[in-house]
PDB file of N, CA and C in Angstrom:
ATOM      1  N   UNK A   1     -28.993 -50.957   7.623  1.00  0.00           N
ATOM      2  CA  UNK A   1     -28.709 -52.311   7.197  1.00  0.00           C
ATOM      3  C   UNK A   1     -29.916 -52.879   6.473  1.00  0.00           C
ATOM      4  N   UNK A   2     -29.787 -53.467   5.336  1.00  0.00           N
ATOM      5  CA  UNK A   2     -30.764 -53.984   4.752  1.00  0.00           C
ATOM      6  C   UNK A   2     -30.847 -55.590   5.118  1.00  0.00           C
ATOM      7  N   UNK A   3     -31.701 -56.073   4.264  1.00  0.00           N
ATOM      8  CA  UNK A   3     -32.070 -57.598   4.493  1.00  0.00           C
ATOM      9  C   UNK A   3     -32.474 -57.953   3.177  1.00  0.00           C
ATOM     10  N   UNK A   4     -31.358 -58.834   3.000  1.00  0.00           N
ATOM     11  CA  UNK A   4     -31.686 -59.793   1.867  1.00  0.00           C
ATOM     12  C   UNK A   4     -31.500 -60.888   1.650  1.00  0.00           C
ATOM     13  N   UNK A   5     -32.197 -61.774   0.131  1.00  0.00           N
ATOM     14  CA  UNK A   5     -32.690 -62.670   0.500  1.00  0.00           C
ATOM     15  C   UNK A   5     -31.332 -63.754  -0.483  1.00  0.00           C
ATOM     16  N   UNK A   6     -30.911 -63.996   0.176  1.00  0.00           N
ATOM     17  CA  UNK A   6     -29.157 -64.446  -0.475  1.00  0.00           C
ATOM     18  C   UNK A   6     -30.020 -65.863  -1.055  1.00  0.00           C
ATOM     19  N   UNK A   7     -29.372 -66.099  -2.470  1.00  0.00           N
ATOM     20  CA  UNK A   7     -29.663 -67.232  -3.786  1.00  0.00           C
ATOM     21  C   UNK A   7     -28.842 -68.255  -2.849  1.00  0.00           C
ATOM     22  N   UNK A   8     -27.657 -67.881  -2.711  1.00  0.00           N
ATOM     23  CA  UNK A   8     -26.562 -69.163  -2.134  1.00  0.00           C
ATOM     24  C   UNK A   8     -25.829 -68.038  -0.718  1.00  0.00           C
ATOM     25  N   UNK A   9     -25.154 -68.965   0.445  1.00  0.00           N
ATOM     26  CA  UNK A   9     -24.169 -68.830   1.341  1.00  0.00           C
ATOM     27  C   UNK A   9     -23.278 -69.349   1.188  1.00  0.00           C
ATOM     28  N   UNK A  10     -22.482 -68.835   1.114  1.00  0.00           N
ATOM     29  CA  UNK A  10     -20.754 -68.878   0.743  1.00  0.00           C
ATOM     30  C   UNK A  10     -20.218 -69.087   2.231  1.00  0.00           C
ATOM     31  N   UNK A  11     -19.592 -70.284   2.856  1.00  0.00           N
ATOM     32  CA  UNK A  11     -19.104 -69.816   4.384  1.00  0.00           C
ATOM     33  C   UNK A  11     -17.656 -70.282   4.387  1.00  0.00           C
ATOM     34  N   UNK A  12     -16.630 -68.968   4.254  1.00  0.00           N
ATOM     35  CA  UNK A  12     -15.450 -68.758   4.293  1.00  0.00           C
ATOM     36  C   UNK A  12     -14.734 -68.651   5.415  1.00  0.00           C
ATOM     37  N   UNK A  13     -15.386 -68.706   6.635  1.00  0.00           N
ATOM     38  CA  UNK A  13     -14.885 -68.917   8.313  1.00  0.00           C
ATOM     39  C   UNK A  13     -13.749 -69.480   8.362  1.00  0.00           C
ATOM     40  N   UNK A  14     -12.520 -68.759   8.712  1.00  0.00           N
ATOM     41  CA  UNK A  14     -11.405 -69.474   9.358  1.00  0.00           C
ATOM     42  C   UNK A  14     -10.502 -69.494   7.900  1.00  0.00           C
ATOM     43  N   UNK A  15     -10.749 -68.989   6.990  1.00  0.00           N
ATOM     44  CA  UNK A  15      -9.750 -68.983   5.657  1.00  0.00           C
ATOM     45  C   UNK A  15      -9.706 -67.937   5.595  1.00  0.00           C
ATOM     46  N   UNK A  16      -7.933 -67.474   5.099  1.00  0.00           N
ATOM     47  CA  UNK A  16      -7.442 -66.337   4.525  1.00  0.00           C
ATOM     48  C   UNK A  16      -7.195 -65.722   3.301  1.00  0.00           C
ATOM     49  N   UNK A  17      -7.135 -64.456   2.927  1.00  0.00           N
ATOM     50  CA  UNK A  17      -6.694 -64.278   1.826  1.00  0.00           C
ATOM     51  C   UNK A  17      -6.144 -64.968   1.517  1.00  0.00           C
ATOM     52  N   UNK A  18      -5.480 -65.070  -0.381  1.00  0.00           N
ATOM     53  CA  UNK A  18      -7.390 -64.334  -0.960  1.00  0.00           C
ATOM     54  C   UNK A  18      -8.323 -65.553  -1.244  1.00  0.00           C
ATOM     55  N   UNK A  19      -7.992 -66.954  -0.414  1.00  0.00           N
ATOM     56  CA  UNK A  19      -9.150 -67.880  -0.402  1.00  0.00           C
ATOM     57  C   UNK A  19     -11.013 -67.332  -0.729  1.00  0.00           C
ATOM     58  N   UNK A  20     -11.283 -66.496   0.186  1.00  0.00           N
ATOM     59  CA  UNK A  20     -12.508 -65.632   0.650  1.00  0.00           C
ATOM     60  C   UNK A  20     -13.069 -64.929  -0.799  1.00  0.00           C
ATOM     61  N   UNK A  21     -11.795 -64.433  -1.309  1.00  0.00           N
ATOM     62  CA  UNK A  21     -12.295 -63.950  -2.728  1.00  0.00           C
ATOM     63  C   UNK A  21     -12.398 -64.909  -4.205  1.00  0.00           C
ATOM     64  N   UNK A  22     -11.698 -65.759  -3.882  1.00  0.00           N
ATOM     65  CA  UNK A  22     -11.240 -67.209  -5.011  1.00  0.00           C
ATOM     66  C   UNK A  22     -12.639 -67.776  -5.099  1.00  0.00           C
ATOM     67  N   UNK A  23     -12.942 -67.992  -3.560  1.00  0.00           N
ATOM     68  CA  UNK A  23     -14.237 -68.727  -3.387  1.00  0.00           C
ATOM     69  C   UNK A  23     -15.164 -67.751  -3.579  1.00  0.00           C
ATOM     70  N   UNK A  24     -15.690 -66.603  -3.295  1.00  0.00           N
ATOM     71  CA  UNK A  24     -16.416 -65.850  -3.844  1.00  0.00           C
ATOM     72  C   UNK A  24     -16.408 -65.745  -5.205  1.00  0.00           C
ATOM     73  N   UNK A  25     -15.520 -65.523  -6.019  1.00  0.00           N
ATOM     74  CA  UNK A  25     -15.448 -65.679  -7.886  1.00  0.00           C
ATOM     75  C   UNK A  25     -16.266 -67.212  -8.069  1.00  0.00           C
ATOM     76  N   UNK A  26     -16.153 -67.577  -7.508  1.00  0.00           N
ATOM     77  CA  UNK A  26     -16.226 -68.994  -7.940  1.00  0.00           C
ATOM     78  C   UNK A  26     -17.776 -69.371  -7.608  1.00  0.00           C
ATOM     79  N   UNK A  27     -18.064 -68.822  -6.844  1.00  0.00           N
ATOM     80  CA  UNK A  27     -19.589 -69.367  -6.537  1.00  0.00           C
ATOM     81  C   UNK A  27     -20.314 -67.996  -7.390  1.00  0.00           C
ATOM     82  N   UNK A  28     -20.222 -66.894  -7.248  1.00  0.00           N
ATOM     83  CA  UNK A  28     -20.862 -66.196  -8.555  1.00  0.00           C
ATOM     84  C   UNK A  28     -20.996 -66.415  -9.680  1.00  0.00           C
ATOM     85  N   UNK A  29     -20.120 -67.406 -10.344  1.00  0.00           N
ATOM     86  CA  UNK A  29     -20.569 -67.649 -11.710  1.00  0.00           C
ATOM     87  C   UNK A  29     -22.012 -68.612 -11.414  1.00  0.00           C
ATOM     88  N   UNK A  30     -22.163 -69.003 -10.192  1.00  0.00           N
ATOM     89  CA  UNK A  30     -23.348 -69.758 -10.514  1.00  0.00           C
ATOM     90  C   UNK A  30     -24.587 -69.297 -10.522  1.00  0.00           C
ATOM     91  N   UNK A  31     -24.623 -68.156 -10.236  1.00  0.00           N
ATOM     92  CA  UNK A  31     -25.608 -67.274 -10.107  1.00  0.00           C
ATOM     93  C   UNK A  31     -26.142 -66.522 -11.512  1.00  0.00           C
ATOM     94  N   UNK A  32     -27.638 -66.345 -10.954  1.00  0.00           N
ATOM     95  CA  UNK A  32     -28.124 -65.330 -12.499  1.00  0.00           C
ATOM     96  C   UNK A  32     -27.973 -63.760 -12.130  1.00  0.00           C
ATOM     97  N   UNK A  33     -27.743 -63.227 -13.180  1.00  0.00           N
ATOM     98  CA  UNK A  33     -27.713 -61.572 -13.135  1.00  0.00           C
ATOM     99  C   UNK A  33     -28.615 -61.330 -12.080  1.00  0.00           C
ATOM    100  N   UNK A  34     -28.754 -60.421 -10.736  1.00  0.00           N
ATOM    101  CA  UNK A  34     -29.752 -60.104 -10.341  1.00  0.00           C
ATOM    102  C   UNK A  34     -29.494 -60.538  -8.810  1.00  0.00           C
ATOM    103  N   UNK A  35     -29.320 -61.941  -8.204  1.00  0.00           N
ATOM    104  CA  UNK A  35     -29.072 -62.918  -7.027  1.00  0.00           C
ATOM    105  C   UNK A  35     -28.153 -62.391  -6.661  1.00  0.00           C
ATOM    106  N   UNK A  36     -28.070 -62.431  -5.218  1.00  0.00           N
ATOM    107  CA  UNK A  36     -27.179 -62.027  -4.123  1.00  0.00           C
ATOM    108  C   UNK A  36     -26.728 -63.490  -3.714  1.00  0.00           C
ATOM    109  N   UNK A  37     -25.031 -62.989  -3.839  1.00  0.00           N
ATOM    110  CA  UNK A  37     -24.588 -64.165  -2.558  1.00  0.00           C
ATOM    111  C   UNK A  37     -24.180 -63.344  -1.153  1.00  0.00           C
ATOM    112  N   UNK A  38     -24.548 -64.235  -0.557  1.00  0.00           N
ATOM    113  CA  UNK A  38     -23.889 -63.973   1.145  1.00  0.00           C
ATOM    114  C   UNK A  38     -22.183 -64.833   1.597  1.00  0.00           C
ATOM    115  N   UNK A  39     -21.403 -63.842   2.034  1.00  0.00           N
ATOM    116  CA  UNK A  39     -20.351 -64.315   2.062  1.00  0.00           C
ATOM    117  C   UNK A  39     -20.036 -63.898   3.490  1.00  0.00           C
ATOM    118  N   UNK A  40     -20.022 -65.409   4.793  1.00  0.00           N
ATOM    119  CA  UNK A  40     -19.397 -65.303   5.682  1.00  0.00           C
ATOM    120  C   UNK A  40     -18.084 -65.640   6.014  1.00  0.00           C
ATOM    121  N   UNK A  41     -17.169 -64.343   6.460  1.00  0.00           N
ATOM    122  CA  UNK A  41     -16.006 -64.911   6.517  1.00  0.00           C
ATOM    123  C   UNK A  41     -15.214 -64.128   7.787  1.00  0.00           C
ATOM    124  N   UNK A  42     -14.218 -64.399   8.425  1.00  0.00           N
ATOM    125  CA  UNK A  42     -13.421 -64.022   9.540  1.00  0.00           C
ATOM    126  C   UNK A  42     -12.291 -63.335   9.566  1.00  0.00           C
ATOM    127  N   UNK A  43     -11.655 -63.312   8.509  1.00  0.00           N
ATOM    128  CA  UNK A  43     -10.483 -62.219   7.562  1.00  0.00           C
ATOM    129  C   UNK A  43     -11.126 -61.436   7.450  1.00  0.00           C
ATOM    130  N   UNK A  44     -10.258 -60.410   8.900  1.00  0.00           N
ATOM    131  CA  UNK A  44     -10.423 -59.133   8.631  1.00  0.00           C
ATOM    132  C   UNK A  44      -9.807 -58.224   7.216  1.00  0.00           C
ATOM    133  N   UNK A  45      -9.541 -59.068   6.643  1.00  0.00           N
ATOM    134  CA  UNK A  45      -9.059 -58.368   5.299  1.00  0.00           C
ATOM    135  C   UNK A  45     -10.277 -58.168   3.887  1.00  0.00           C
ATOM    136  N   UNK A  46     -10.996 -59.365   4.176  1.00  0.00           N
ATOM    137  CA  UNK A  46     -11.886 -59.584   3.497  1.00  0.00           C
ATOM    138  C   UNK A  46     -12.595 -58.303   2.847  1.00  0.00           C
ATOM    139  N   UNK A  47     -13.069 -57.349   4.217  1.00  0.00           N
ATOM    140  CA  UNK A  47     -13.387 -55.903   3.524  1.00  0.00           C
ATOM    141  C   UNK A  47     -13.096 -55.413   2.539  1.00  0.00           C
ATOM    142  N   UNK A  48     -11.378 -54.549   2.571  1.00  0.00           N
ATOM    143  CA  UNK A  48     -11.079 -54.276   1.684  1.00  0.00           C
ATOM    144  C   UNK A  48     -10.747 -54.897   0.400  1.00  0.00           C
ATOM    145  N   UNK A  49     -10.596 -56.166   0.397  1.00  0.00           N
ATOM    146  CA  UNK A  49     -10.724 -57.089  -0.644  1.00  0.00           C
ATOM    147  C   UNK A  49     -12.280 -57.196  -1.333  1.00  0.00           C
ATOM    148  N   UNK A  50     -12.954 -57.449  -0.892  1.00  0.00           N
ATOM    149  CA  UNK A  50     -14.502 -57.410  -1.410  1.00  0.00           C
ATOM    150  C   UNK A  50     -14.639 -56.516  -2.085  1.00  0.00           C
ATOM    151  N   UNK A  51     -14.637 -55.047  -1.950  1.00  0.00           N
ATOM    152  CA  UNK A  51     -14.591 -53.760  -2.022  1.00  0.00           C
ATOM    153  C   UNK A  51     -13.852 -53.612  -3.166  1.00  0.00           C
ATOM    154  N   UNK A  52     -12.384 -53.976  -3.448  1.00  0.00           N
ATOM    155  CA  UNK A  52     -12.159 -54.058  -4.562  1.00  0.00           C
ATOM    156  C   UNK A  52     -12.254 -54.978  -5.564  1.00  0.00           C
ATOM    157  N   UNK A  53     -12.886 -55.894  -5.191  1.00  0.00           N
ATOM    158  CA  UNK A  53     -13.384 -57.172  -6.183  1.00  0.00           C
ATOM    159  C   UNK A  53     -14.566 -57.032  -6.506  1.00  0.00           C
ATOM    160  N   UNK A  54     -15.503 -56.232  -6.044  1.00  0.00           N
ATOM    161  CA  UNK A  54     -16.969 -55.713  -6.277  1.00  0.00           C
ATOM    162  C   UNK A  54     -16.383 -54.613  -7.500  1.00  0.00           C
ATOM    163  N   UNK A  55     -15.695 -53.569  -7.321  1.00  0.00           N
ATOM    164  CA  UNK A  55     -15.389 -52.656  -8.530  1.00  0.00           C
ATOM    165  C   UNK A  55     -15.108 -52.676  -9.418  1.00  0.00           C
ATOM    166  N   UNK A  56     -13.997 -54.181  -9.315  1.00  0.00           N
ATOM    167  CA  UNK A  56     -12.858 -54.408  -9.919  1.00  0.00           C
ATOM    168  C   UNK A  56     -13.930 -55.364 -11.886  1.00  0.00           C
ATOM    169  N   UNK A  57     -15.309 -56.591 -10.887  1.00  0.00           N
ATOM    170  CA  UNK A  57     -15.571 -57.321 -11.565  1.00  0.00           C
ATOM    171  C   UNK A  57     -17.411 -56.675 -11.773  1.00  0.00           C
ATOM    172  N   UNK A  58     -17.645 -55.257 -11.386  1.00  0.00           N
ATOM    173  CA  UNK A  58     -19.074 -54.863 -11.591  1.00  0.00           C
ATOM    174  C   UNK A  58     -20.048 -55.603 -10.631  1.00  0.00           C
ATOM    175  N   UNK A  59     -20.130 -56.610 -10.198  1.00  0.00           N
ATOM    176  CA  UNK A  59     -20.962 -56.988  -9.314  1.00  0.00           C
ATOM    177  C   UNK A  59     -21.470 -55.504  -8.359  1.00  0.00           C
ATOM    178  N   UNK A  60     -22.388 -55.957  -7.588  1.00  0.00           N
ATOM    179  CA  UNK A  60     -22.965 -54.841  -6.666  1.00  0.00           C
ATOM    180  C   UNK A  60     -23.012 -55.102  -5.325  1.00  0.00           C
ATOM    181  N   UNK A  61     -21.576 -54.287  -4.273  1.00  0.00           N
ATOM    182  CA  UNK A  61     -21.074 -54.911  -3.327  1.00  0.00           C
ATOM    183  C   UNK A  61     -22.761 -54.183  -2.643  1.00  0.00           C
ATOM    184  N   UNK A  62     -23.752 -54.851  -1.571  1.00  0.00           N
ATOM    185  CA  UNK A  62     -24.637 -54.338  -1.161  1.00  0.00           C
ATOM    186  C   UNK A  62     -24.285 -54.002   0.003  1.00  0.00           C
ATOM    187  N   UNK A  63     -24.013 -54.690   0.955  1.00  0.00           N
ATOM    188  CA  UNK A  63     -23.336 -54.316   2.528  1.00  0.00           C
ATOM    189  C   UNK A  63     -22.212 -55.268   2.800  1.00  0.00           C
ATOM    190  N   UNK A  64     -21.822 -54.660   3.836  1.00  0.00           N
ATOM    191  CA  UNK A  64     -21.020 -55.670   4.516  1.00  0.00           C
ATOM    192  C   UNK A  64     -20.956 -55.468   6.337  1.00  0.00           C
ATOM    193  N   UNK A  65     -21.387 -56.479   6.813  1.00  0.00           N
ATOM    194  CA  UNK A  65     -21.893 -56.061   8.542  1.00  0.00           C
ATOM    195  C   UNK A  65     -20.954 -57.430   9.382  1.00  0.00           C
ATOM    196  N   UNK A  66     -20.535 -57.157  10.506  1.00  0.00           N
ATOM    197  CA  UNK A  66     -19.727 -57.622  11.422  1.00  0.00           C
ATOM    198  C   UNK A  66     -21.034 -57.706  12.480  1.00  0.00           C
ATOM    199  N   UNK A  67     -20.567 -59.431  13.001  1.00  0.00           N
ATOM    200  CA  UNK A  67     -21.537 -59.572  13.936  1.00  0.00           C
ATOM    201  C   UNK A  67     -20.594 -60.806  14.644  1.00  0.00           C
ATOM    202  N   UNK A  68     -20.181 -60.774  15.639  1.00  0.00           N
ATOM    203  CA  UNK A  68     -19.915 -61.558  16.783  1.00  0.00           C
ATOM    204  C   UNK A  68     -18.495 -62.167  15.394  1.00  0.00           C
ATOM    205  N   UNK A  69     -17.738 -61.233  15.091  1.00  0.00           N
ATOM    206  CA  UNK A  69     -16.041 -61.496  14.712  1.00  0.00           C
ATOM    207  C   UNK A  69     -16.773 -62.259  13.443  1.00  0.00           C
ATOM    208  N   UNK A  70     -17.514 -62.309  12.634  1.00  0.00           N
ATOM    209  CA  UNK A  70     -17.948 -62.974  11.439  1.00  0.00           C
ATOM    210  C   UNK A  70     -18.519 -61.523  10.536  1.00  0.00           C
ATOM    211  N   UNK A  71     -17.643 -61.629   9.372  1.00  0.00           N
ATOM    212  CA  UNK A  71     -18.102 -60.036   8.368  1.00  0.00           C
ATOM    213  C   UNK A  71     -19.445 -61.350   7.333  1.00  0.00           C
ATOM    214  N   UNK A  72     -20.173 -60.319   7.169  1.00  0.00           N
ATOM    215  CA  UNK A  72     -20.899 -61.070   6.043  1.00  0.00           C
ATOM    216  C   UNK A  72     -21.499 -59.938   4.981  1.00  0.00           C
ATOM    217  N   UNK A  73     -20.936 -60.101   3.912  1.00  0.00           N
ATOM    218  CA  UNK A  73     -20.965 -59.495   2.743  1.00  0.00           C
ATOM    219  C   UNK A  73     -21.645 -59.889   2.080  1.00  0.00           C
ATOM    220  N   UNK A  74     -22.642 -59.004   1.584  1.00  0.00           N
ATOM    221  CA  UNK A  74     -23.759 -59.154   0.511  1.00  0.00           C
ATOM    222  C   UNK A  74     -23.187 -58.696  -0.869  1.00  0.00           C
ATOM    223  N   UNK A  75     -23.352 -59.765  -2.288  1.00  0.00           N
ATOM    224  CA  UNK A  75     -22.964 -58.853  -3.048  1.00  0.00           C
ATOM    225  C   UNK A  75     -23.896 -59.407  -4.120  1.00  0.00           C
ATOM    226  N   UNK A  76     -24.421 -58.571  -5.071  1.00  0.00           N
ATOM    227  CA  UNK A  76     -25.563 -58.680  -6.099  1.00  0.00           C
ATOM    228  C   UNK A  76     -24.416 -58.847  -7.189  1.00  0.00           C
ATOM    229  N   UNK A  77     -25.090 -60.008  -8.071  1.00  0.00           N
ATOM    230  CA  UNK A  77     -24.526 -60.439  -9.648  1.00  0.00           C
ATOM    231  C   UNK A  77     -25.078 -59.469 -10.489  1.00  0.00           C
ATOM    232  N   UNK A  78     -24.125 -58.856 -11.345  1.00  0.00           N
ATOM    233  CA  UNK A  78     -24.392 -57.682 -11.969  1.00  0.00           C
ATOM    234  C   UNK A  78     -24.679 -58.414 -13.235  1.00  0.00           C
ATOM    235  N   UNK A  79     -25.574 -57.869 -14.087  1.00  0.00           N
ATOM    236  CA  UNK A  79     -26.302 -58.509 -15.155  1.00  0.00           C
ATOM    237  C   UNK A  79     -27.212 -57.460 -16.031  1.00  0.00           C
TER     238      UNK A  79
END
């Protein structure tokens, strides 16, 4: 597991698809090429959604770690 140093937190707790990803698109544009957002969220779906929204839009999915029923996904703005 790495550690990084997230530009913005995204906290998607308690929303479902594909809210988690809407709001993730949406706060990456604010970001510069390079910045990680952190995305906490509770949809267990979120995974495989991330996963293909990281491929889908080039970003750089970095991890994604489960800690006490909260996934938090790191993903780098591709630039």
């Amino acid at each position: 597991m790495g550690e990084y140093e997230p530009a913005s937190v995204l906290d998607c707790e308690g929303l479902q698809c594909p809210l988690p990803v809407v709001k993730t698109a949406q706060a990456m544009r604010q970001l510069e090429p390079g910045q990680v957002l952190e995305l906490k969220a509770t949809d267990p779906g979120v995974e495989p959604d991330m996963k293909a929204w990281a491929s889908r839009t080039g970003n750089e999915l970095l991890e994604i770690r489960q800690e006490q029923g909260v996934y938090h996904v790191f993903i780098k703005k591709a630039g």
